[in-house]
N, C-alpha and C. Protein backbone atom coordinates (compact mmCIF):
# COMPACT_ATOMS: atom_id res chain seq x y z
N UNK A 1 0.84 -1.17 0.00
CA UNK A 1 0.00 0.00 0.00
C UNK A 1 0.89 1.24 0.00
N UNK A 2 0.78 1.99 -0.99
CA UNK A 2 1.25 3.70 -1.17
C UNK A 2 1.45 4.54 0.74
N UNK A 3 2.13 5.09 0.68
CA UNK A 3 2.62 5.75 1.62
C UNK A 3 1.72 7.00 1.50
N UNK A 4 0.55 7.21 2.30
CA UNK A 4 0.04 8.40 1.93
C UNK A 4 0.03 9.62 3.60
N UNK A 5 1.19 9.11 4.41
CA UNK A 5 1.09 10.08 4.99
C UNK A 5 1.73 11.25 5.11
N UNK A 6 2.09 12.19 3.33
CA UNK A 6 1.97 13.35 3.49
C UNK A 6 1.72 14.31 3.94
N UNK A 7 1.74 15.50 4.25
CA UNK A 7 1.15 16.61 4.81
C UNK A 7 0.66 17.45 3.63
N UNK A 8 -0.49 17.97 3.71
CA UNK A 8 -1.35 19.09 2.68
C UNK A 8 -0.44 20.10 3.03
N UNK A 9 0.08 21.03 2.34
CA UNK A 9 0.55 22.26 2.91
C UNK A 9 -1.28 23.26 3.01
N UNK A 10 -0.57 24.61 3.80
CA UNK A 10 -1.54 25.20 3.89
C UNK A 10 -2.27 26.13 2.78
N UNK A 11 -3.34 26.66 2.63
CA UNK A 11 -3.75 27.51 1.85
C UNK A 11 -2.87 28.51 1.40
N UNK A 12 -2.22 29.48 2.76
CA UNK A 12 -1.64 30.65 2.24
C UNK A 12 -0.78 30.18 1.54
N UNK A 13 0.16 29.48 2.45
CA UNK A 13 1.22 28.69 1.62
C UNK A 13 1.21 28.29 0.25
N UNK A 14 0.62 27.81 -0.16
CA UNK A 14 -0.14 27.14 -1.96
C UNK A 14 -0.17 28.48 -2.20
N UNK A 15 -0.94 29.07 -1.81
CA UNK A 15 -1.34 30.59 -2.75
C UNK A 15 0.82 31.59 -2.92
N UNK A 16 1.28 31.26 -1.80
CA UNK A 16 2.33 31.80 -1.94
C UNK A 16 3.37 31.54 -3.15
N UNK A 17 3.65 29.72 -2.67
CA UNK A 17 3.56 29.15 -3.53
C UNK A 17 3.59 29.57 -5.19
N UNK A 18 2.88 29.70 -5.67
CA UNK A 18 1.83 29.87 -6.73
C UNK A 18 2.41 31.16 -7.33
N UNK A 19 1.95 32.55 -6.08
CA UNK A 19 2.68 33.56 -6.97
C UNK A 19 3.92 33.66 -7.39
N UNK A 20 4.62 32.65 -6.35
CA UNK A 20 6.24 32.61 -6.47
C UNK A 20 6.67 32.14 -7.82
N UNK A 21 5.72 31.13 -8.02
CA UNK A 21 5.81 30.22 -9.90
C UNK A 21 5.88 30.98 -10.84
N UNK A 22 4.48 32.06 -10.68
CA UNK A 22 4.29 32.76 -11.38
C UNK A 22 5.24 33.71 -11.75
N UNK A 23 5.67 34.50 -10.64
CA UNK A 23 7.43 35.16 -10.65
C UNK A 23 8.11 34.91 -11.69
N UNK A 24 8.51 33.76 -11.51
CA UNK A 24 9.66 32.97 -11.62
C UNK A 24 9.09 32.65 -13.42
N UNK A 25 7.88 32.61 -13.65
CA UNK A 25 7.83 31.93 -14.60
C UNK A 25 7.83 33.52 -15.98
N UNK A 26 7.32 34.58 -15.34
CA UNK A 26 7.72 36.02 -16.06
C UNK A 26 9.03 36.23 -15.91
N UNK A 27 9.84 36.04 -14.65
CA UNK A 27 11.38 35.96 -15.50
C UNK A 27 11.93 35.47 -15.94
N UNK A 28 11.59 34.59 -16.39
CA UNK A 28 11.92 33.33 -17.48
C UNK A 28 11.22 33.89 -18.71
N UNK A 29 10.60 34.18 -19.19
CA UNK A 29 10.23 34.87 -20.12
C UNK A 29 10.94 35.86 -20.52
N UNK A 30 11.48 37.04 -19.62
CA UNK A 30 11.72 38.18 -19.86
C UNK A 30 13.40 37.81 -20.55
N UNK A 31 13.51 36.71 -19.46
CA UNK A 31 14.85 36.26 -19.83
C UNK A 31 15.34 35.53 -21.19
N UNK A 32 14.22 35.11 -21.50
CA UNK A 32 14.42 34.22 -22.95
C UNK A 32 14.04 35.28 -23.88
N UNK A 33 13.78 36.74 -23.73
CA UNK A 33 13.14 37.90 -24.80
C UNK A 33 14.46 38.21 -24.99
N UNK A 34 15.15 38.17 -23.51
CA UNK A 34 16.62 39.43 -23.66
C UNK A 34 17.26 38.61 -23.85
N UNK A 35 17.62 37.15 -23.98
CA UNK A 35 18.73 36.21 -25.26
C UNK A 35 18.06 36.59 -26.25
N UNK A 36 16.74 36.63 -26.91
CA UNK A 36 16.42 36.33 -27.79
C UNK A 36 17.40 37.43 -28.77
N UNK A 37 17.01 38.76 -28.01
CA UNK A 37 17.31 40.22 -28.70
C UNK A 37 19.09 40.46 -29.02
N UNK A 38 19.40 39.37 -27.74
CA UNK A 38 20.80 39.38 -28.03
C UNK A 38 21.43 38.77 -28.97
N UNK A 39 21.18 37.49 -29.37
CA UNK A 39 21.08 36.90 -30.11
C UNK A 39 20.68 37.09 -31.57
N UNK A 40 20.11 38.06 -31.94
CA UNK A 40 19.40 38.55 -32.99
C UNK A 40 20.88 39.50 -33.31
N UNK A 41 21.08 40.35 -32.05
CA UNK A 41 22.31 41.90 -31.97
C UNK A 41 23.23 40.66 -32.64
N UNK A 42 23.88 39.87 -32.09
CA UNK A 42 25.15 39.43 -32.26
C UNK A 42 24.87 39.27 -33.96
N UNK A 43 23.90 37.91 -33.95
CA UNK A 43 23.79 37.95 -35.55
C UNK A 43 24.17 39.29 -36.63
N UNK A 44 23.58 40.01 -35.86
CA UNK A 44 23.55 41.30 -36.57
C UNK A 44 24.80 41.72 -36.88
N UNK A 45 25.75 41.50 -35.72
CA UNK A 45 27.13 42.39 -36.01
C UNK A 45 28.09 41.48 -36.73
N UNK A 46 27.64 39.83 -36.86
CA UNK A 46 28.23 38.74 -37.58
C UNK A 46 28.45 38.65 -39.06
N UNK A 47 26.57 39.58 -39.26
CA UNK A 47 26.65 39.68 -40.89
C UNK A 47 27.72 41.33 -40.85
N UNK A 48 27.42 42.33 -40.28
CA UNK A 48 28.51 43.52 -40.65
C UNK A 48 29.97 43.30 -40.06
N UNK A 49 30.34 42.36 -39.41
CA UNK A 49 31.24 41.98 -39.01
C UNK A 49 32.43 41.36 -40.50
N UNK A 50 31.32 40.58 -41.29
CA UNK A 50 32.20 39.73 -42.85
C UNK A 50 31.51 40.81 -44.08
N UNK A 51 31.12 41.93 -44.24
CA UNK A 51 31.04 42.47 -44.80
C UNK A 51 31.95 43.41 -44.49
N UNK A 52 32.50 44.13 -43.60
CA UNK A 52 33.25 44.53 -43.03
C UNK A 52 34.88 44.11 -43.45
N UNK A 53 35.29 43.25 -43.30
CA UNK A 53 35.99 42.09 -43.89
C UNK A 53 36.13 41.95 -45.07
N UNK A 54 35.25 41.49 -45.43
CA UNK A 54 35.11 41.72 -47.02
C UNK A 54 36.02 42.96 -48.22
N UNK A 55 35.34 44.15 -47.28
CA UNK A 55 35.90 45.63 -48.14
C UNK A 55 36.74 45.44 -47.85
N UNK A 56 37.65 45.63 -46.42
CA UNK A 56 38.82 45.75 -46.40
C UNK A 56 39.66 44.74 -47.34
N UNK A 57 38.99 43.81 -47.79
CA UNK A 57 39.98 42.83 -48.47
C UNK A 57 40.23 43.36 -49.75
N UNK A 58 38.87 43.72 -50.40
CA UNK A 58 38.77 44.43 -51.60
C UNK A 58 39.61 45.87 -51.81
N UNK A 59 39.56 46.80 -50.62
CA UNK A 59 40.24 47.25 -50.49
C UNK A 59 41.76 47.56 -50.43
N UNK A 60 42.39 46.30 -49.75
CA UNK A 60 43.86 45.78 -50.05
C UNK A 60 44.13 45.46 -50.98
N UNK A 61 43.32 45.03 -52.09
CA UNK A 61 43.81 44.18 -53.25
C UNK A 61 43.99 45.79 -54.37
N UNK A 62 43.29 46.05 -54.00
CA UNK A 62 43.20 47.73 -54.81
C UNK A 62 44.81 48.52 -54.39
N UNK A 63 44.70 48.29 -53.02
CA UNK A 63 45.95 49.31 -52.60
C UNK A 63 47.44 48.35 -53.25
N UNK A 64 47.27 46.70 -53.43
CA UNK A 64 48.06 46.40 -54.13
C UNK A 64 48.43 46.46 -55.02
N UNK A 65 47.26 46.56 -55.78
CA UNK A 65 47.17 46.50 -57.57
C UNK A 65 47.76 48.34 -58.07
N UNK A 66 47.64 49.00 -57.07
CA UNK A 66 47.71 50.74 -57.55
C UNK A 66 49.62 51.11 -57.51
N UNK A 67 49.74 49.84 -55.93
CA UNK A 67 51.28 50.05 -55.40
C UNK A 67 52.03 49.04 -57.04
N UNK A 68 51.46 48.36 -57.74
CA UNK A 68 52.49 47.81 -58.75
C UNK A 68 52.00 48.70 -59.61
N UNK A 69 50.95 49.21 -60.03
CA UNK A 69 51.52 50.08 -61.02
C UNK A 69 51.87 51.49 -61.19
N UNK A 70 51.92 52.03 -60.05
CA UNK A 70 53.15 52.76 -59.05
C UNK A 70 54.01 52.52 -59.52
N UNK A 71 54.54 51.32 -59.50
CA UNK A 71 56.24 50.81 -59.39
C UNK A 71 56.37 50.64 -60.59
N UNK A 72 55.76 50.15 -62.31
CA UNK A 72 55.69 50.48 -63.31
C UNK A 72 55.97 51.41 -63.58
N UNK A 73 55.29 52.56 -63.37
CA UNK A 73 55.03 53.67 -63.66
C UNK A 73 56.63 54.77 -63.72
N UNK A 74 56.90 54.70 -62.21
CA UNK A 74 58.49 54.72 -61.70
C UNK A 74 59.51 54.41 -62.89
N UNK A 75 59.02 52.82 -63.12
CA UNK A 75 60.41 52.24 -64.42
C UNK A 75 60.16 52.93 -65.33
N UNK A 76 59.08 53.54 -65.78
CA UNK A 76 58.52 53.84 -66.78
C UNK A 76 59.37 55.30 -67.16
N UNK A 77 58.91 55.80 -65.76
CA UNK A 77 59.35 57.58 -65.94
C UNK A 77 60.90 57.98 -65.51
N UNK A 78 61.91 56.43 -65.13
CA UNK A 78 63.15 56.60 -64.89
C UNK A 78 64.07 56.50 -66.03
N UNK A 79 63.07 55.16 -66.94
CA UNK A 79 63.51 54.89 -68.20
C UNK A 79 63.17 56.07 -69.61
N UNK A 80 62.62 57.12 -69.09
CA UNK A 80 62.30 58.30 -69.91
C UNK A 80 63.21 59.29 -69.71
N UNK A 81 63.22 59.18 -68.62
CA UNK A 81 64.56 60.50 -68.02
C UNK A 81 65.42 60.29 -68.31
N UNK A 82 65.97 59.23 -68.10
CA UNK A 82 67.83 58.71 -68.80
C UNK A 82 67.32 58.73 -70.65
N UNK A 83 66.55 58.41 -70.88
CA UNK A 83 66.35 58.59 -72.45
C UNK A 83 66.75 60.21 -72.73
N UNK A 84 66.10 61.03 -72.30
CA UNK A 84 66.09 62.29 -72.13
C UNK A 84 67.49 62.79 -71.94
N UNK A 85 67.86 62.41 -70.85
CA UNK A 85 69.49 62.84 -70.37
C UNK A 85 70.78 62.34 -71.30
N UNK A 86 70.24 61.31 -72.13
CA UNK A 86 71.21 61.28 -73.11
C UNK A 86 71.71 62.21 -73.96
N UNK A 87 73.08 62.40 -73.98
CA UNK A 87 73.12 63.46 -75.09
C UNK A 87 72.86 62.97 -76.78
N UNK A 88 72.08 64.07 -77.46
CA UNK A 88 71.97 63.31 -78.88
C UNK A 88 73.21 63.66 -79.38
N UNK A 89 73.15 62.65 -80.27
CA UNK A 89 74.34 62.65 -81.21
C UNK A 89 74.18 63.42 -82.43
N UNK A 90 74.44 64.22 -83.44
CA UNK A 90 73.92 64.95 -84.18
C UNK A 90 74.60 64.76 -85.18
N UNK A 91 74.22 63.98 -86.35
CA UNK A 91 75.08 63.71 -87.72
C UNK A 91 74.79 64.68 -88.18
N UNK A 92 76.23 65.03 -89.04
CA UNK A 92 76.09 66.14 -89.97
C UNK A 92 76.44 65.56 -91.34
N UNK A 93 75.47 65.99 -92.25
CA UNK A 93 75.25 65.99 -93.14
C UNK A 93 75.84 66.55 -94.46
């Protein structure tokens, strides 16, 4: 036979009880709104986080591509100047 000599708690008690659940059960709510929102933020800064990323990469590849033909440019206008600085030779005719 089942063991039924429990004790009933009392009325107030239950009713105390009860609101205490209730408590407990709105901050649990409030608490799963404010992960929720956080969770949403983070996402948020995850996608501008690799877009972010992204430019700068695009960005570097630009600042590379400008720095070689920079450095072209240089051979270009060093190999003009010594052209220049040569003395001509002047056949006479």
């Amino acid at each position: 036979m089942p063991n039924l000599s429990f004790r009933w708690r009392s009325r107030p008690a239950a009713a105390a009880l009860e609101r205490n659940v209730d408590e407990l059960r709105t901050v649990v709510i409030q608490l799963r709104r404010k992960l929720t929102n956080k969770e949403g933020y983070a996402d948020r800064l995850e996608v501008l986080l690799r877009a972010r990323t992204e430019r700068m990469d695009e960005l570097a590849n630009t600042i590379a591509t400008l720095r070689e033909q920079n450095r072209r440019l240089n051979e270009e206008a060093e190999h003009l100047a010594a052209m220049v600085a040569r003395p001509q030779l002047i056949t006479a005719e």
